[in-house]
PDB file of N, CA and C in Angstrom:
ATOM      1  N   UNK A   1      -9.679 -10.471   4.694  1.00  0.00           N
ATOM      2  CA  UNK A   1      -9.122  -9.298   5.358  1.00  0.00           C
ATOM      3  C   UNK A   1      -8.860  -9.652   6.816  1.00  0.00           C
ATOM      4  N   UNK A   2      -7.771  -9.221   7.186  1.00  0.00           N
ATOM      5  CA  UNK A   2      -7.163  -9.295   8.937  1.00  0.00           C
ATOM      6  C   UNK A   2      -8.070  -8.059   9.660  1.00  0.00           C
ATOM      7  N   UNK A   3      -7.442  -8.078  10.437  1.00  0.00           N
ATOM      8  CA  UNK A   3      -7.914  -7.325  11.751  1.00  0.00           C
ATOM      9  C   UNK A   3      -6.891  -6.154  11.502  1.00  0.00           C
ATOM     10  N   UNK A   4      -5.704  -6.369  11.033  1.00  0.00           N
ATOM     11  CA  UNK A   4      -4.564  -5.468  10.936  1.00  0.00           C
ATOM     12  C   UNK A   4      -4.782  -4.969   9.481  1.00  0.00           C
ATOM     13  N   UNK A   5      -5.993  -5.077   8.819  1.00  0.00           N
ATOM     14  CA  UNK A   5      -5.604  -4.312   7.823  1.00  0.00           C
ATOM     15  C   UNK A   5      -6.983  -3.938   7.387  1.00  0.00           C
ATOM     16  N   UNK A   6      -6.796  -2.491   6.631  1.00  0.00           N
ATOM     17  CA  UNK A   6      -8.085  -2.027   6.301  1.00  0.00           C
ATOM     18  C   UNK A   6      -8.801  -1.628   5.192  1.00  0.00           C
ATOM     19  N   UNK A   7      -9.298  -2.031   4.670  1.00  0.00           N
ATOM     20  CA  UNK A   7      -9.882  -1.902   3.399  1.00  0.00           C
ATOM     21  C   UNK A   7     -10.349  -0.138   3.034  1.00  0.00           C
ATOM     22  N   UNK A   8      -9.926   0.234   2.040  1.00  0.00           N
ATOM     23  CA  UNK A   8     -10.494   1.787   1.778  1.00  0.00           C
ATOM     24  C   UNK A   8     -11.035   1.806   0.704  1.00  0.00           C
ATOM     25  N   UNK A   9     -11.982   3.407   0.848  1.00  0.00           N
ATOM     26  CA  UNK A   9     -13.076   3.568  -0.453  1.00  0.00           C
ATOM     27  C   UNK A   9     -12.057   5.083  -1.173  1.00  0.00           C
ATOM     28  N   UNK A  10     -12.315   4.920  -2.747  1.00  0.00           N
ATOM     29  CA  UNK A  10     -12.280   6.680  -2.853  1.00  0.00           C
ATOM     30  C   UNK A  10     -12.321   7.691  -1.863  1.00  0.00           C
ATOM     31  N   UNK A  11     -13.654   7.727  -1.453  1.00  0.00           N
ATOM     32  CA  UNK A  11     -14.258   8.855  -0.360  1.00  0.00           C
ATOM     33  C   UNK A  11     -13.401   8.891   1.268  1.00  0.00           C
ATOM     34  N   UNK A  12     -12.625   7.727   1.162  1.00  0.00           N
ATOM     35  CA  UNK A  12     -12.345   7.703   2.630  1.00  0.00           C
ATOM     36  C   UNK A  12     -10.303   7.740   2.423  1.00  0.00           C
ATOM     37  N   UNK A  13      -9.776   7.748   1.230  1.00  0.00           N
ATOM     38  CA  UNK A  13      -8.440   7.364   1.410  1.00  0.00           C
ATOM     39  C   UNK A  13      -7.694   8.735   1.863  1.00  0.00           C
ATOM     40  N   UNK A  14      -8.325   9.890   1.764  1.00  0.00           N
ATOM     41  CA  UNK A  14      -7.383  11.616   1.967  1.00  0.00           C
ATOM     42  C   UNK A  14      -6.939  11.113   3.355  1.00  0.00           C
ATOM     43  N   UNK A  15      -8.426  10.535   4.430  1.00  0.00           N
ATOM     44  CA  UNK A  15      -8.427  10.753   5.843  1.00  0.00           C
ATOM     45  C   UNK A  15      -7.763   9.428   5.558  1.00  0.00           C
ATOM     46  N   UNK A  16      -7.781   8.156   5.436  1.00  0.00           N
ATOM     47  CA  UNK A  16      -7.036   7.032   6.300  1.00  0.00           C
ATOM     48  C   UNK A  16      -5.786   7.296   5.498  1.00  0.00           C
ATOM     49  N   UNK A  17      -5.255   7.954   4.152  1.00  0.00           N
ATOM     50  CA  UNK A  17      -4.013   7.507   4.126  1.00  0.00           C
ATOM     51  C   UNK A  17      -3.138   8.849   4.354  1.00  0.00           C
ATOM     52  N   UNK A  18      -3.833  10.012   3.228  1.00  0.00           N
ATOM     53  CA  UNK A  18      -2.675  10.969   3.833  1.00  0.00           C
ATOM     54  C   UNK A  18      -2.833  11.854   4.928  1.00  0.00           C
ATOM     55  N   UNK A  19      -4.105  11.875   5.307  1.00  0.00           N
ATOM     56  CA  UNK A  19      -3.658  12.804   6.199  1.00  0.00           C
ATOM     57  C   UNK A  19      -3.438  11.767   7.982  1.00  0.00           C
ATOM     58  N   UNK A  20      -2.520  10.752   7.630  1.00  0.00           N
ATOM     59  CA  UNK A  20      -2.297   9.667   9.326  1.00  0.00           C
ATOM     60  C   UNK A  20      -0.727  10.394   9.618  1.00  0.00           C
ATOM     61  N   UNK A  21      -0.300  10.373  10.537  1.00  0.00           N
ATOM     62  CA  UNK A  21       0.702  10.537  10.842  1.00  0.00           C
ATOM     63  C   UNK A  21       1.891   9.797  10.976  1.00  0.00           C
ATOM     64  N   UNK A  22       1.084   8.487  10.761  1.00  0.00           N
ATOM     65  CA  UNK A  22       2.173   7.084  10.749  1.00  0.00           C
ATOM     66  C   UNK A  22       2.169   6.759   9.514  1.00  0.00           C
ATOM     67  N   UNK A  23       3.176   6.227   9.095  1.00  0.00           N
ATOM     68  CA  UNK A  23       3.326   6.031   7.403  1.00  0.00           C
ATOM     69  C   UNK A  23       2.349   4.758   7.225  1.00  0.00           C
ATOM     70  N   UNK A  24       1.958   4.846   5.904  1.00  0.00           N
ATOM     71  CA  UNK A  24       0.856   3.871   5.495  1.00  0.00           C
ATOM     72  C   UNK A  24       0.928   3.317   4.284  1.00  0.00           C
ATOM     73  N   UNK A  25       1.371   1.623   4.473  1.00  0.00           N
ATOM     74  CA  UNK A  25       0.822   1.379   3.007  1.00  0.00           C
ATOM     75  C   UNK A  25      -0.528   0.499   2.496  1.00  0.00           C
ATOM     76  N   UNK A  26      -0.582   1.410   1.263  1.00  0.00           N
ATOM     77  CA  UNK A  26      -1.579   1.035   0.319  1.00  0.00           C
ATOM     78  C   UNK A  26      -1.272  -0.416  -0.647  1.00  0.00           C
ATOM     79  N   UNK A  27      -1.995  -1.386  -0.487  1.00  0.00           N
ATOM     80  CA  UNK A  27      -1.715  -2.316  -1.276  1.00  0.00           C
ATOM     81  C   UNK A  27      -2.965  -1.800  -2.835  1.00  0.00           C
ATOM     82  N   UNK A  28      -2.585  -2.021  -3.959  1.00  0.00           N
ATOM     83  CA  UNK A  28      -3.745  -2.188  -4.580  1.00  0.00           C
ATOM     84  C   UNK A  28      -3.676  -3.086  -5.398  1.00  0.00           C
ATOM     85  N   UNK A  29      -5.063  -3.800  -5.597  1.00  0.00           N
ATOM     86  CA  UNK A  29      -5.035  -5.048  -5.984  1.00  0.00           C
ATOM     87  C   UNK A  29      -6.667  -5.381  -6.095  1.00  0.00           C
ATOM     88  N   UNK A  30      -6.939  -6.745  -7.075  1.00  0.00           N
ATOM     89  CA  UNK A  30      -7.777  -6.767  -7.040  1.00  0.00           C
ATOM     90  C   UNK A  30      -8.608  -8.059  -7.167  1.00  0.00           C
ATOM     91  N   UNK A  31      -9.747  -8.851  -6.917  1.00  0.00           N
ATOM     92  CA  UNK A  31     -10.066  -9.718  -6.732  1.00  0.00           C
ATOM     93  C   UNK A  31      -9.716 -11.084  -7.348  1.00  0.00           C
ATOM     94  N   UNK A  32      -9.577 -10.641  -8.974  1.00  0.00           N
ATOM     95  CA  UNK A  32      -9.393 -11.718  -9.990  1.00  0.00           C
ATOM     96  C   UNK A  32      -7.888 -11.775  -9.810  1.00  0.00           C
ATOM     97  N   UNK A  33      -7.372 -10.905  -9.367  1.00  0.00           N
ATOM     98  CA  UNK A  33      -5.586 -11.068  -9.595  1.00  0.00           C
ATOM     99  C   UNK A  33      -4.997 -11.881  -8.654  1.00  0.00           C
ATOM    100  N   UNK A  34      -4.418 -13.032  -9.552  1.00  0.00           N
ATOM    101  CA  UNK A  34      -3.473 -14.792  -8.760  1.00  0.00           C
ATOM    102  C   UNK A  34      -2.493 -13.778  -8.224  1.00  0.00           C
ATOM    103  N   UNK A  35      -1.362 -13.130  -8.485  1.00  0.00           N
ATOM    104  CA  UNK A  35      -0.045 -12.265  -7.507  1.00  0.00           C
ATOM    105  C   UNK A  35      -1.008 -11.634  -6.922  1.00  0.00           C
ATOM    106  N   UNK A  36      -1.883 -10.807  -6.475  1.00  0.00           N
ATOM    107  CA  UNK A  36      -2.515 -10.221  -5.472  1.00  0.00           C
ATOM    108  C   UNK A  36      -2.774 -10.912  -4.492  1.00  0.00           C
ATOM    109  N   UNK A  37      -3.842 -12.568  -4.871  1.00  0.00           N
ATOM    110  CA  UNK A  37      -4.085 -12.973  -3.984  1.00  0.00           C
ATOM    111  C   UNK A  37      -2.709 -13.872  -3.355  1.00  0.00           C
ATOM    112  N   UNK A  38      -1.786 -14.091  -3.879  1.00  0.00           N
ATOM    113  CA  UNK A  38      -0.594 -14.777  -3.521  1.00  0.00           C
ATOM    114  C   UNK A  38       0.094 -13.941  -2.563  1.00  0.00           C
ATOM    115  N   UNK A  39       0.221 -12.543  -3.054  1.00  0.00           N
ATOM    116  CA  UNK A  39       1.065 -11.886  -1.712  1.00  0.00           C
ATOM    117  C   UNK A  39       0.187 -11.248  -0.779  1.00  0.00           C
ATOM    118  N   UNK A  40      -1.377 -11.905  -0.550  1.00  0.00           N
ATOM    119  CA  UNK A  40      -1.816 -11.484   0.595  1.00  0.00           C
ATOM    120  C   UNK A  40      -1.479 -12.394   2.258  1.00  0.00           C
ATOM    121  N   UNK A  41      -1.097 -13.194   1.994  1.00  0.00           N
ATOM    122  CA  UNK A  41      -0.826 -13.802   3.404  1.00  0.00           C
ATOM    123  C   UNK A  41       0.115 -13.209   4.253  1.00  0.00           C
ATOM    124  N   UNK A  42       1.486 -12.775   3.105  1.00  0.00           N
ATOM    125  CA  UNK A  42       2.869 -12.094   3.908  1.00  0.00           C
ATOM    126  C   UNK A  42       2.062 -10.773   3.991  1.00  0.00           C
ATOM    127  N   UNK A  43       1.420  -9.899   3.418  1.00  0.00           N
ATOM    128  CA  UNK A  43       0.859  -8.531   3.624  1.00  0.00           C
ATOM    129  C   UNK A  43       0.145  -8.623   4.928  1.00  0.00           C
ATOM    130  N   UNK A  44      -0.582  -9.532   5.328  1.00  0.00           N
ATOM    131  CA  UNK A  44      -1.366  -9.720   6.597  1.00  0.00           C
ATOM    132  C   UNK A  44      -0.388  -9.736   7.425  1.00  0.00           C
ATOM    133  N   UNK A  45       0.558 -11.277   7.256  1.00  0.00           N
ATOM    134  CA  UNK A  45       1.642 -11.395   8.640  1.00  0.00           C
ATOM    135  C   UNK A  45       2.362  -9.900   8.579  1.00  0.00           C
ATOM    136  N   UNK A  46       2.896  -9.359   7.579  1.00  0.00           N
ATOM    137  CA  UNK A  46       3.537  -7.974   8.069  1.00  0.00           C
ATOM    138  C   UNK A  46       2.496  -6.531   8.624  1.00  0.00           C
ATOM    139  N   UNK A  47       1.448  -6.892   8.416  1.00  0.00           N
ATOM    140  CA  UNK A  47       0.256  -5.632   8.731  1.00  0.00           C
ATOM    141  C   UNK A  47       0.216  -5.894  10.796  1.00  0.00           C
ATOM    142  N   UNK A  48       0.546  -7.773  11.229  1.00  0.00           N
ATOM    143  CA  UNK A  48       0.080  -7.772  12.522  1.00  0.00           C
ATOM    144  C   UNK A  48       1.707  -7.429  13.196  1.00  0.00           C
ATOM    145  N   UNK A  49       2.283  -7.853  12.461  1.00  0.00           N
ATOM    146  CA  UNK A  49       4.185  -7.859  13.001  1.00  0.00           C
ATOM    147  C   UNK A  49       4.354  -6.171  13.049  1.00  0.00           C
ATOM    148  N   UNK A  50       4.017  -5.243  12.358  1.00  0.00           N
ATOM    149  CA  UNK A  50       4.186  -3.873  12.355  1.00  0.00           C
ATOM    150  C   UNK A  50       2.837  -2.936  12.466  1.00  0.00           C
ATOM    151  N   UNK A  51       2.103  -3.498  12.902  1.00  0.00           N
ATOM    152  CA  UNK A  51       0.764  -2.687  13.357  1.00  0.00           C
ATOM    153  C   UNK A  51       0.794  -1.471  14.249  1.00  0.00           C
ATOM    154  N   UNK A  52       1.983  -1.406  14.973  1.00  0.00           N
ATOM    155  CA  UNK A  52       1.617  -0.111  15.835  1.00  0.00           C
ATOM    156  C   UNK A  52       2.442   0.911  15.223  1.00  0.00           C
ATOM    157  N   UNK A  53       3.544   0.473  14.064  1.00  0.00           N
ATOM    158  CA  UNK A  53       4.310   1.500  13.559  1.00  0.00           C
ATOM    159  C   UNK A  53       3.830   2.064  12.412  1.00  0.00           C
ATOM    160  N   UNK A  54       2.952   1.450  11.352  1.00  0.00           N
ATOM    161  CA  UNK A  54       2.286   1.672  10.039  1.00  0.00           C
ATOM    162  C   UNK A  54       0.680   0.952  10.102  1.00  0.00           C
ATOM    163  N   UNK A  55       0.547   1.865   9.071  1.00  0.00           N
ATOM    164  CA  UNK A  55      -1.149   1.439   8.759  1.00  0.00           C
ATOM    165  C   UNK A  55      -1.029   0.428   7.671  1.00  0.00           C
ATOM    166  N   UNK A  56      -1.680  -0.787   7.577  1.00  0.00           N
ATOM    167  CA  UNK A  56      -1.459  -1.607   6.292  1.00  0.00           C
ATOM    168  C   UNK A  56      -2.771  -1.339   5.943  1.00  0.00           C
ATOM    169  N   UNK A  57      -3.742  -1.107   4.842  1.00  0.00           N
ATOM    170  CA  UNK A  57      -4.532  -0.631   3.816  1.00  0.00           C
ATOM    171  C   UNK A  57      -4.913  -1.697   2.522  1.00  0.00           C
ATOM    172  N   UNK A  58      -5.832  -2.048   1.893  1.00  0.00           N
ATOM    173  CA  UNK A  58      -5.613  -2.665   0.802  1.00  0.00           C
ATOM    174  C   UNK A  58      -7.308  -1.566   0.361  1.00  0.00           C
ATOM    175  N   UNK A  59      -6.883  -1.379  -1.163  1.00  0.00           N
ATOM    176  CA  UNK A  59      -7.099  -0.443  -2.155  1.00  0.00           C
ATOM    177  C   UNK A  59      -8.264  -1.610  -3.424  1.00  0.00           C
ATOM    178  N   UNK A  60      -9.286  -2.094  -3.727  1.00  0.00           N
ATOM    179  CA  UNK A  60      -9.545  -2.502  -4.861  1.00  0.00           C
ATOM    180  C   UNK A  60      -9.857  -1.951  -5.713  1.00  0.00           C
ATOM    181  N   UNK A  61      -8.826  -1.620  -6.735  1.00  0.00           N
ATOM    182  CA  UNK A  61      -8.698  -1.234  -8.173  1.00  0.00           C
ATOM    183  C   UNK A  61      -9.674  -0.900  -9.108  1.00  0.00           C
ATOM    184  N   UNK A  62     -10.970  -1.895  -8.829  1.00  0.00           N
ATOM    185  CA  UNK A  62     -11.669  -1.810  -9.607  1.00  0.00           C
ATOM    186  C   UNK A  62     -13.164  -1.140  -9.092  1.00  0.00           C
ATOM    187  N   UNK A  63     -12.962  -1.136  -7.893  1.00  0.00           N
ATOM    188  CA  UNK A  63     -14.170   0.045  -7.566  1.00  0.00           C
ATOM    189  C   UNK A  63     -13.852   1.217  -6.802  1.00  0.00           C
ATOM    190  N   UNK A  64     -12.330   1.552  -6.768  1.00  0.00           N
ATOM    191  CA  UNK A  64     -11.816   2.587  -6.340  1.00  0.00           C
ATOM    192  C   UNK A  64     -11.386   3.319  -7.786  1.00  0.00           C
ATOM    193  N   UNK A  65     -11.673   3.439  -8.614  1.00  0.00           N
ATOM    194  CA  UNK A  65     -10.944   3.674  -9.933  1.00  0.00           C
ATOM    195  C   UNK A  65     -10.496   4.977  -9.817  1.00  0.00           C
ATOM    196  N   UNK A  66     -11.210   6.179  -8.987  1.00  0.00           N
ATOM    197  CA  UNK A  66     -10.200   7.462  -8.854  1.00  0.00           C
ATOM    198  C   UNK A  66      -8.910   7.295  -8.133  1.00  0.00           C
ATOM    199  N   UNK A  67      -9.197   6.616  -7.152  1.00  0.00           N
ATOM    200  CA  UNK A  67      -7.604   6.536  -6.307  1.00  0.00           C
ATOM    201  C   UNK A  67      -6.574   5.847  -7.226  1.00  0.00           C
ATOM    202  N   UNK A  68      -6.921   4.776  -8.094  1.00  0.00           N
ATOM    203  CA  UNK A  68      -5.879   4.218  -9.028  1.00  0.00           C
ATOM    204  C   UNK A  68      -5.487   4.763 -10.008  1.00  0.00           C
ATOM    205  N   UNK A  69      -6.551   5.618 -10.444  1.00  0.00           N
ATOM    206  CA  UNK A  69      -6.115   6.798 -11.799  1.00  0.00           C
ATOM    207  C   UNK A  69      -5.091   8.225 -10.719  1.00  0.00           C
ATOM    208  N   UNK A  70      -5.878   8.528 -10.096  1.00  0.00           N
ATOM    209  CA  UNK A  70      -5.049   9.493  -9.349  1.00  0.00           C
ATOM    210  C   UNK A  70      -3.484   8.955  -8.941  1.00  0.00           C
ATOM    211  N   UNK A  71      -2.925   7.994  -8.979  1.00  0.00           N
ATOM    212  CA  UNK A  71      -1.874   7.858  -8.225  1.00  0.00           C
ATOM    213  C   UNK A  71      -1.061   6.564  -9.463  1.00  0.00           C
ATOM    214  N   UNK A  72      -2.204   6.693 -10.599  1.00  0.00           N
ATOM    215  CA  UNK A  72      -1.439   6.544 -11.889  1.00  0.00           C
ATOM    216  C   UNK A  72      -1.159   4.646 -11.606  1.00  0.00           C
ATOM    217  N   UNK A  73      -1.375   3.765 -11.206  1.00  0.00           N
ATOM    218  CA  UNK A  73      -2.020   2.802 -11.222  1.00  0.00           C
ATOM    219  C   UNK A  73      -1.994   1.643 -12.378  1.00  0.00           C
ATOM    220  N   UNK A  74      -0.981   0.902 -12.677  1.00  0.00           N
ATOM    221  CA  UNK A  74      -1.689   0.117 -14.310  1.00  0.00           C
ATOM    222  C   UNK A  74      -1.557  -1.054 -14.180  1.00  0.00           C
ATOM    223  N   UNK A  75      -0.616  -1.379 -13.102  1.00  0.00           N
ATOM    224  CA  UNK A  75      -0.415  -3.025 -13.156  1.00  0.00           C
ATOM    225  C   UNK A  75      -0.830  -3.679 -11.559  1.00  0.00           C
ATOM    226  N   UNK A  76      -1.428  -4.361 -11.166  1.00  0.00           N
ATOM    227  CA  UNK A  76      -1.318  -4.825  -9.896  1.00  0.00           C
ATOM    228  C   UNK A  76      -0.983  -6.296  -9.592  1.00  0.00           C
ATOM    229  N   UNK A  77      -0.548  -6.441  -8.661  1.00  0.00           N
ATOM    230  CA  UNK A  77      -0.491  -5.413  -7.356  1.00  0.00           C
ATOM    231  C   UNK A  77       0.786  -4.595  -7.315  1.00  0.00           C
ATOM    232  N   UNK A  78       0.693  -3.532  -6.631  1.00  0.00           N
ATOM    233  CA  UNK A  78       1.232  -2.450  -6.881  1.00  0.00           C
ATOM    234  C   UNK A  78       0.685  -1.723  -4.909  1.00  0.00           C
ATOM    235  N   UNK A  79       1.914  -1.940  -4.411  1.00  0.00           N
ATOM    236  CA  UNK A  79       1.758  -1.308  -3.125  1.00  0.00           C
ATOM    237  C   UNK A  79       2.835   0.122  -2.981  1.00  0.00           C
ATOM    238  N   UNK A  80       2.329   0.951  -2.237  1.00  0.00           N
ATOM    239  CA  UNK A  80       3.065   2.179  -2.405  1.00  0.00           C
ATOM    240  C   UNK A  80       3.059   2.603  -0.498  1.00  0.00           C
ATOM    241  N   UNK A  81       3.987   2.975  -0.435  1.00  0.00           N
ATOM    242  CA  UNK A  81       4.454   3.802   1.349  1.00  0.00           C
ATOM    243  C   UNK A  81       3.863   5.051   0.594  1.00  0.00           C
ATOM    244  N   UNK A  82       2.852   5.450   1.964  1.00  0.00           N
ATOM    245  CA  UNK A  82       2.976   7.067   1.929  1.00  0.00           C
ATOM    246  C   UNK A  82       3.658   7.476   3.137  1.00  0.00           C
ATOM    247  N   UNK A  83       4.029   8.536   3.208  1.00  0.00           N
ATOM    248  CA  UNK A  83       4.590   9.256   4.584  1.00  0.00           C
ATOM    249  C   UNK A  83       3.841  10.983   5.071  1.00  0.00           C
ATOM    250  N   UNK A  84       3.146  11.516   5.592  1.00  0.00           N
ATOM    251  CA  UNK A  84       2.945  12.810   5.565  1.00  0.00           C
ATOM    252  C   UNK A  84       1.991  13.196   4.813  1.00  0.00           C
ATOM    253  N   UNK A  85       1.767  12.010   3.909  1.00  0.00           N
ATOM    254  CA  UNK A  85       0.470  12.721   2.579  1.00  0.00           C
ATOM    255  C   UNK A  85       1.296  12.459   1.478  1.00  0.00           C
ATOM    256  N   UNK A  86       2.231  12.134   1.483  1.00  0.00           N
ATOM    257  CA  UNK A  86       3.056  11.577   0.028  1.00  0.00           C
ATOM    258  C   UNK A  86       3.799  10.845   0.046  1.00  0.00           C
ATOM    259  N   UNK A  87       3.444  10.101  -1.514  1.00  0.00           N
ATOM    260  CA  UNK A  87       3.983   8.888  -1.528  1.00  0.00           C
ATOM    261  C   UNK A  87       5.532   8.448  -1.677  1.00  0.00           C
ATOM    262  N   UNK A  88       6.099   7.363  -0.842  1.00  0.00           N
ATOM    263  CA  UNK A  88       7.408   7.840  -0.654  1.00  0.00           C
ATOM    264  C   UNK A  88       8.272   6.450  -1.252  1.00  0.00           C
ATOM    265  N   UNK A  89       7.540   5.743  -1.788  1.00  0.00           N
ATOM    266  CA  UNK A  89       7.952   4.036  -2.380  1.00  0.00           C
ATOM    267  C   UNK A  89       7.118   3.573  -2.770  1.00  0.00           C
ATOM    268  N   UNK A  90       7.037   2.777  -3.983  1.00  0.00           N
ATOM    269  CA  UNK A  90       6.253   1.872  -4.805  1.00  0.00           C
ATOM    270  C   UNK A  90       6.640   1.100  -5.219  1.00  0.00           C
ATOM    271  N   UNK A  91       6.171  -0.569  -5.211  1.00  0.00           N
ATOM    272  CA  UNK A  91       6.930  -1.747  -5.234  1.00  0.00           C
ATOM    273  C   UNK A  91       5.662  -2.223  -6.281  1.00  0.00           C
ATOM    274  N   UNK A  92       6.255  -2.487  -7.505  1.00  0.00           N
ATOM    275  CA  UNK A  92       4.890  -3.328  -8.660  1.00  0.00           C
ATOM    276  C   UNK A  92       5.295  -4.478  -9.084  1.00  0.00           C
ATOM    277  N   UNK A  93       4.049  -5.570  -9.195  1.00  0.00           N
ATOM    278  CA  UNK A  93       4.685  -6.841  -8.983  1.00  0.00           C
ATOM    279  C   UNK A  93       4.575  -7.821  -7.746  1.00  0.00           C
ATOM    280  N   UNK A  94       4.349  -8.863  -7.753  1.00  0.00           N
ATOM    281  CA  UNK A  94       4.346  -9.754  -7.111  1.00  0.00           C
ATOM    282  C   UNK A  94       5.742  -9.879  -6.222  1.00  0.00           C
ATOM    283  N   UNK A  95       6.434  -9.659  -5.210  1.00  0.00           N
ATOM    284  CA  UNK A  95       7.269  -9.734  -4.797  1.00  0.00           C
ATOM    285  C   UNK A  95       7.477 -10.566  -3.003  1.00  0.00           C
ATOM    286  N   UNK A  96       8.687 -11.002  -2.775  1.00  0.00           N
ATOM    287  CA  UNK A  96       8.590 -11.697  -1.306  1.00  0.00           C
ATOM    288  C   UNK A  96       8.236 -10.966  -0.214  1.00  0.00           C
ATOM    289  N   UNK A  97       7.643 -12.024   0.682  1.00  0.00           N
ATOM    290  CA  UNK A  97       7.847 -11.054   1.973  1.00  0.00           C
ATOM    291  C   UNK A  97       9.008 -10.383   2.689  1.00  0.00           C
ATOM    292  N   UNK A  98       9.821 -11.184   2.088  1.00  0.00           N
ATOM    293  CA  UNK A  98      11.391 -10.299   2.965  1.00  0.00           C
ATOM    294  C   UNK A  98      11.806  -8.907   2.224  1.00  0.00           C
ATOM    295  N   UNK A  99      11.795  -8.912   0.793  1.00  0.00           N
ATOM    296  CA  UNK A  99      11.419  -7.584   0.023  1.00  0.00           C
ATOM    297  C   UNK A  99      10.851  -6.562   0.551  1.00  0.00           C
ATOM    298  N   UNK A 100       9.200  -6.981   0.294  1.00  0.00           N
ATOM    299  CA  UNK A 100       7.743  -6.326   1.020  1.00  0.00           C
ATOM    300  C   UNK A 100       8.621  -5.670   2.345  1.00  0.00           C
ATOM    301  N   UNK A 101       9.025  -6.424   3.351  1.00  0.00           N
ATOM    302  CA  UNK A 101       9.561  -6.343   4.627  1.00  0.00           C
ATOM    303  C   UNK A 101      10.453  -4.761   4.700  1.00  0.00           C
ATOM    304  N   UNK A 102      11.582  -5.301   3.650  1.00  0.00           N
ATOM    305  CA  UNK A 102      13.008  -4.439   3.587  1.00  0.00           C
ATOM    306  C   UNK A 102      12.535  -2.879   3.287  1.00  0.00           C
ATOM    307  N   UNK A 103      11.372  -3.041   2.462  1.00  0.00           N
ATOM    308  CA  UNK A 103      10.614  -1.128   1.837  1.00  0.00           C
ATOM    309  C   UNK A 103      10.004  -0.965   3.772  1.00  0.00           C
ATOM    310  N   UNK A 104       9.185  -1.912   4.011  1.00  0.00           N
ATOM    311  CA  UNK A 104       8.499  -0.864   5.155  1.00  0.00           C
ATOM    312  C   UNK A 104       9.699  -0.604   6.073  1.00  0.00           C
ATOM    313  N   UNK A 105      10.509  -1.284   6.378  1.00  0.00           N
ATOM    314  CA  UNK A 105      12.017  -0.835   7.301  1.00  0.00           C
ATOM    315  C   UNK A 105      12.454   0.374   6.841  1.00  0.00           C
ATOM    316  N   UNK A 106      12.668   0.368   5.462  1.00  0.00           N
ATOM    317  CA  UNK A 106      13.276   1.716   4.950  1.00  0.00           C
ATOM    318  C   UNK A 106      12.465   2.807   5.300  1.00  0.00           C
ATOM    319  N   UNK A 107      11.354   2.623   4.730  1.00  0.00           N
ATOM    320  CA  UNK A 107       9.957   3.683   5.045  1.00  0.00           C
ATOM    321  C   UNK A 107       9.996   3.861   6.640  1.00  0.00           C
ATOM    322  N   UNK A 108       9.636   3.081   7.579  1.00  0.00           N
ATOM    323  CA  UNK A 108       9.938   3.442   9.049  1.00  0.00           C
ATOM    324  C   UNK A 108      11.634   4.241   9.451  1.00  0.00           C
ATOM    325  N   UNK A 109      12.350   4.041   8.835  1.00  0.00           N
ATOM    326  CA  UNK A 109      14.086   4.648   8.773  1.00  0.00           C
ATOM    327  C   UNK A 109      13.599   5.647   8.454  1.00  0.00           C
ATOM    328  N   UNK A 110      12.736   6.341   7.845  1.00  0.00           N
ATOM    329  CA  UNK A 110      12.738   7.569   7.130  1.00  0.00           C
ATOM    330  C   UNK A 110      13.573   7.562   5.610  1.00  0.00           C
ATOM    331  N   UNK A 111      13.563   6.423   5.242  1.00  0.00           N
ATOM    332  CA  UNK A 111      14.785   6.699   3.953  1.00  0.00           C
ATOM    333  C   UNK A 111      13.665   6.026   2.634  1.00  0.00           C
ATOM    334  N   UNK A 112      13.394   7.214   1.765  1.00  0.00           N
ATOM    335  CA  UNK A 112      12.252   7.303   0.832  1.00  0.00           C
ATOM    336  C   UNK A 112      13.048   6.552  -0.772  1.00  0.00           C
ATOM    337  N   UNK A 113      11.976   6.053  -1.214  1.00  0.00           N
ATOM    338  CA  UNK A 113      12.896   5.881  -2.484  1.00  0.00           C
ATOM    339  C   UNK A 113      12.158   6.567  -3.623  1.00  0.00           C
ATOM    340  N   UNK A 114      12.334   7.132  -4.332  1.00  0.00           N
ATOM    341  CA  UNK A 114      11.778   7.821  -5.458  1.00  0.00           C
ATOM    342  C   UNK A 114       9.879   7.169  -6.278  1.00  0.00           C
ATOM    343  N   UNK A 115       9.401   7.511  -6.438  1.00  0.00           N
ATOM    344  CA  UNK A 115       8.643   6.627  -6.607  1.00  0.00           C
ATOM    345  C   UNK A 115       8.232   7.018  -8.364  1.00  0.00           C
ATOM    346  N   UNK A 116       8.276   5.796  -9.086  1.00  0.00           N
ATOM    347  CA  UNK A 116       8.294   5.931 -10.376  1.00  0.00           C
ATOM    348  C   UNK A 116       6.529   6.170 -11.137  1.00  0.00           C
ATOM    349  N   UNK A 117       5.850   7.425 -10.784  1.00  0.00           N
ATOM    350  CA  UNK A 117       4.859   7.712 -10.523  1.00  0.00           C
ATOM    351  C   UNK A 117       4.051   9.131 -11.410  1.00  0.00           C
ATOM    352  N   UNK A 118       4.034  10.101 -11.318  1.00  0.00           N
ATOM    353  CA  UNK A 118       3.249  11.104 -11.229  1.00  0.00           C
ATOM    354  C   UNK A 118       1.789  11.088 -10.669  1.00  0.00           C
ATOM    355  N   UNK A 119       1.952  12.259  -9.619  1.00  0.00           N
ATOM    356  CA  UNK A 119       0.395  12.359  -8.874  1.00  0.00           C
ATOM    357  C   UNK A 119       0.132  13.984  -9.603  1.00  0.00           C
ATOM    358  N   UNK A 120      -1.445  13.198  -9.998  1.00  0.00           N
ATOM    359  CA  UNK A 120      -2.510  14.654 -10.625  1.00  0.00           C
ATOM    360  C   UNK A 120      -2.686  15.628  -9.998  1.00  0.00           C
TER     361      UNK A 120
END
């Protein structure tokens, strides 16, 4: 874990993710997972490159199990933008940093993309 990024529990994600005022993403992911640990280096470099505009977060799956059932959860890694308290993009899959990059730009633009989801 960086300095730019913060690890959350169940009990603590209402206050660090929805209720921040700066958009925040949630990575979730989890120890045994090779694409998790593969796209953690670009998740760090983009958590210190955009630190004062978004919160970067990482979520483990397996002892957070309400936040992953709540927000419907099946494959990781699986990072999602919230904005306001809701979630406003979800990217599943192992993907590049210039990708990773292009969602938080959009998400800072204000321009949401649907998120293929249901919240309980």
């Amino acid at each position: 874990m960086t300095a730019f990024v913060t690890e959350i529990e169940n009990n603590q994600f209402d206050q660090q993710v929805l209720q921040q005022t700066k958009p925040v993403i949630v990575d979730f992911w989890a120890p045994w997972c090779g694409p998790c640990k593969a796209m953690a280096p670009a998740f760090a470099s983009l958590a210190e490159a955009y630190q004062n505009q978004m919160i970067f977060t990482k979520c483990d799956v397996d002892i957070n199990t309400t936040v992953a059932e709540r927000y419907g959860i099946k494959s990781i890694p699986t990072l999602m933008i919230f904005q306001g308290g809701t979630p406003i993009n979800s990217i599943t899959g192992m993907v590049s940093q210039s990708v990773l990059e292009e969602a938080i730009q959009k998400a800072l633009a204000g321009e949401a993309s649907p998120a293929p989801f249901i919240v309980n």
